[in-house]
C-alpha atoms as a PDB file:
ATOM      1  CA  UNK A   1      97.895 134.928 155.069  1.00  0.00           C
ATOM      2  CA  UNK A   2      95.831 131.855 155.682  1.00  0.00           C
ATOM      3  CA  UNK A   3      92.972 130.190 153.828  1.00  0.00           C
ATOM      4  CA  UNK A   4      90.659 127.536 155.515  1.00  0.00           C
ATOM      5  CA  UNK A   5      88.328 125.682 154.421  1.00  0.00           C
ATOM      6  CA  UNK A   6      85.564 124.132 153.666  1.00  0.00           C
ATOM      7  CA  UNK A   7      84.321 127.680 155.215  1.00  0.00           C
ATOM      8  CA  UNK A   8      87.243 129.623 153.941  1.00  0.00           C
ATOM      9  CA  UNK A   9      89.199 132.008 156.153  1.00  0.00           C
ATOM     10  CA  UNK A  10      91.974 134.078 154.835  1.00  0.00           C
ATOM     11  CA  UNK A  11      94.895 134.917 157.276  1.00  0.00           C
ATOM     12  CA  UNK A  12      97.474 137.612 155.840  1.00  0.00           C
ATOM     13  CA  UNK A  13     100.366 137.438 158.049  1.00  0.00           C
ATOM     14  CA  UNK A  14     104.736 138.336 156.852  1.00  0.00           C
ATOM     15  CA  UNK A  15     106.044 138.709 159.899  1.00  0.00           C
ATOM     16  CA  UNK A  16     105.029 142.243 161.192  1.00  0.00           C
ATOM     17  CA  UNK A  17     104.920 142.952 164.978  1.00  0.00           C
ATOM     18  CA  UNK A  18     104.562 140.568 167.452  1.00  0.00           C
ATOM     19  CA  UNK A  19     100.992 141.005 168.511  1.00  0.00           C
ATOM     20  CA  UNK A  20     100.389 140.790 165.162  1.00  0.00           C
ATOM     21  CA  UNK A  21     101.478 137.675 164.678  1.00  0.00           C
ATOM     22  CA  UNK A  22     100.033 136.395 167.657  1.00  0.00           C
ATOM     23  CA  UNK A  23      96.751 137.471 166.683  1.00  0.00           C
ATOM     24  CA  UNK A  24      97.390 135.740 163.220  1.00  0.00           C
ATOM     25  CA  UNK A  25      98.668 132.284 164.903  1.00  0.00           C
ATOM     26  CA  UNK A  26      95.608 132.184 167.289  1.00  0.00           C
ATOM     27  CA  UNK A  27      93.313 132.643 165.031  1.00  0.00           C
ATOM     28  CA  UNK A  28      94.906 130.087 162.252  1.00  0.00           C
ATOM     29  CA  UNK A  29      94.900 127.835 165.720  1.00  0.00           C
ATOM     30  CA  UNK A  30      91.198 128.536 166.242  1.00  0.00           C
ATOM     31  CA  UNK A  31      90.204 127.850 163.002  1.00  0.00           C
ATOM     32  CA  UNK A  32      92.953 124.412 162.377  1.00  0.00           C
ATOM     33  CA  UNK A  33      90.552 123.129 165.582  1.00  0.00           C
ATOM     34  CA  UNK A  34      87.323 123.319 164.087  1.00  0.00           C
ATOM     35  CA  UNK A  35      88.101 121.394 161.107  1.00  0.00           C
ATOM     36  CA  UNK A  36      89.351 123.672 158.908  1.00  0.00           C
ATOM     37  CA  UNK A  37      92.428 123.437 156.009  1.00  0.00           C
ATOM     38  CA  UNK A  38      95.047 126.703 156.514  1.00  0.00           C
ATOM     39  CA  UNK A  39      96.926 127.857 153.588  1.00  0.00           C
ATOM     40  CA  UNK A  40      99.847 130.328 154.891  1.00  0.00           C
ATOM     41  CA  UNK A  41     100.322 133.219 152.809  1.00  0.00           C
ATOM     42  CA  UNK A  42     102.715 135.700 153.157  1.00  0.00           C
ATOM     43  CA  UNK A  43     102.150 138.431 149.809  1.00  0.00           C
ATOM     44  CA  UNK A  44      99.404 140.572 149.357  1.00  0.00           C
ATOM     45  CA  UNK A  45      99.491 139.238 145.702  1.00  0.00           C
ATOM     46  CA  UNK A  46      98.891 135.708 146.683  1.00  0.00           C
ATOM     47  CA  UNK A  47      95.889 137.034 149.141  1.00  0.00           C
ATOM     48  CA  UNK A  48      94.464 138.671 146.162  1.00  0.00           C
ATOM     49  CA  UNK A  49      94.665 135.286 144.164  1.00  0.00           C
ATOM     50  CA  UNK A  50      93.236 133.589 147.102  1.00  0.00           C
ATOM     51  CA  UNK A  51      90.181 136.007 147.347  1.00  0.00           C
ATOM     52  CA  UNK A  52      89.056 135.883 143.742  1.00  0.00           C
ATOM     53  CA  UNK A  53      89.652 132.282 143.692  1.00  0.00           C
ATOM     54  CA  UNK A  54      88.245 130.743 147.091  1.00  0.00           C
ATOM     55  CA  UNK A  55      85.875 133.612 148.140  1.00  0.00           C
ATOM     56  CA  UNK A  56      86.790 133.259 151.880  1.00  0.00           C
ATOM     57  CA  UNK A  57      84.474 134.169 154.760  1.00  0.00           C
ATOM     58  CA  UNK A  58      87.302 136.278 156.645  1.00  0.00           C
ATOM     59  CA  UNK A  59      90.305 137.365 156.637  1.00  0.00           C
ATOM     60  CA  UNK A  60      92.687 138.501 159.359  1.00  0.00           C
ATOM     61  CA  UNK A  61      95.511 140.888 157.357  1.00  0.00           C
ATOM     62  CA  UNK A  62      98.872 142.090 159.020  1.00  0.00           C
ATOM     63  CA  UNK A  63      99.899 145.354 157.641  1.00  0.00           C
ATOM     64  CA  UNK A  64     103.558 144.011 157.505  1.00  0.00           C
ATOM     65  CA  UNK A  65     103.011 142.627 154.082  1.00  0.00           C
ATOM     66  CA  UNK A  66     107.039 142.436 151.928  1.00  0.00           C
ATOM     67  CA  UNK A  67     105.407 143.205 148.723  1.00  0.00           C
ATOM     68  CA  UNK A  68     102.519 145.817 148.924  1.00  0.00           C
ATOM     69  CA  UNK A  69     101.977 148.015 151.677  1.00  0.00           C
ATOM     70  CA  UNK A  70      99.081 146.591 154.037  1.00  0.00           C
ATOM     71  CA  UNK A  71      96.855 149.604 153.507  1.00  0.00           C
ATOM     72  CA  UNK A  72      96.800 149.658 150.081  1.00  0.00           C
ATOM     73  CA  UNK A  73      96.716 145.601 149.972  1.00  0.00           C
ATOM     74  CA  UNK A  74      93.508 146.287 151.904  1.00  0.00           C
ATOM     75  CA  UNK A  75      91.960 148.667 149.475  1.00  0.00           C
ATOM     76  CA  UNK A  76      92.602 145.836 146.992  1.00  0.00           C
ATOM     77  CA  UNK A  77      90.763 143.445 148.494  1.00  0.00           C
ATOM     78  CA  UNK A  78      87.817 145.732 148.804  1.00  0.00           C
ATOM     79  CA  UNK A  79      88.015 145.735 144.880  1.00  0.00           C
ATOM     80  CA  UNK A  80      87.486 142.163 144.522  1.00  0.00           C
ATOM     81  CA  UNK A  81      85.709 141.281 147.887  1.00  0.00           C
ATOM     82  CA  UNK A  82      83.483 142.084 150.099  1.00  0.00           C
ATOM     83  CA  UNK A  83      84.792 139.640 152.692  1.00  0.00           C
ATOM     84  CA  UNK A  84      84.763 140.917 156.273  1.00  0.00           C
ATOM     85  CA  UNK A  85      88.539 141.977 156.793  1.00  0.00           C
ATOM     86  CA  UNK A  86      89.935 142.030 160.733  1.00  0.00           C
ATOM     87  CA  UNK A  87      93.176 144.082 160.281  1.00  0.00           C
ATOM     88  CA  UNK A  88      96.033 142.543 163.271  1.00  0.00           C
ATOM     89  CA  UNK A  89      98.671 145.582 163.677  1.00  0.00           C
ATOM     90  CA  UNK A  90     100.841 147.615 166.397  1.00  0.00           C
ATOM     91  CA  UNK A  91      99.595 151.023 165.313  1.00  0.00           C
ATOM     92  CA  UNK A  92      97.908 152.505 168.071  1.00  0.00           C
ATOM     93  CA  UNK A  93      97.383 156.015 166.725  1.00  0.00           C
ATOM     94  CA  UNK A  94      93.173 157.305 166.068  1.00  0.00           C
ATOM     95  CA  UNK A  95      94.435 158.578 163.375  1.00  0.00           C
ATOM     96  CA  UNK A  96      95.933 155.134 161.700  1.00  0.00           C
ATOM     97  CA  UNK A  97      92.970 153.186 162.817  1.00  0.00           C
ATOM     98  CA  UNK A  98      90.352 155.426 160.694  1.00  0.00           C
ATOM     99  CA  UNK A  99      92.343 155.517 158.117  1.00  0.00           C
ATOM    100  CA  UNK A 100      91.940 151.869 158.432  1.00  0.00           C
ATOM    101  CA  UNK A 101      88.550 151.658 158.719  1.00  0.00           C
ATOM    102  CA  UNK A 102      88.173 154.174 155.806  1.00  0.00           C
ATOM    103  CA  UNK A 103      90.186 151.943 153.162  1.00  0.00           C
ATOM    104  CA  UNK A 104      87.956 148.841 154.312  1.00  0.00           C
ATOM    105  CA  UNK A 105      88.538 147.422 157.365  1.00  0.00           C
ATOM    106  CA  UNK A 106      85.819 145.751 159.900  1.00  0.00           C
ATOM    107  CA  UNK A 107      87.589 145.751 162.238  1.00  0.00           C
END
């Protein structure tokens, strides 16, 4: 997970699949080049501190998260934020991704 700031963007990225993490990188890349400040985070339970404390305007999640499985770290956030949340993973199947979408994703 990343934060940035002054407009805050949170990055939740442990490792995960490679395209995941690619997707993380290039976005914490994107967002290091227009001035931002990146906070890597890699728990669900820092991302959690991070929302409630710094209100971010994004965040990018991996679903490979060590302590909390990613789907239910993204219901979590939903309880405490209503920050858009871009969800980077390998699953492929319909099924997965509306599950997804259904516990909060945007996209």
């Amino acid at each position: 997970m990343v934060t940035v700031q002054p407009s805050t963007t949170v990055v939740s990225g442990a490792g995960g699949s490679v395209p995941a993490g690619a997707v993380v990188a290039g976005a914490a890349e994107r967002v290091r080049d227009g001035a931002g400040v990146v906070h890597p985070v890699g728990q669900a339970t820092e991302a959690l501190k991070i929302l409630t404390d710094e209100q971010p305007d994004l965040v990018i999640l991996d679903l490979g998260l060590p302590d909390i499985d990613g789907t239910d770290a993204l219901r979590m956030m939903r309880t405490v934020a209503a920050v858009p949340v871009i969800v980077a993973t390998a699953r492929r199947s319909e099924a997965d991704i509306i599950s997804l979408l259904d516990a909060g994703a945007d996209d």
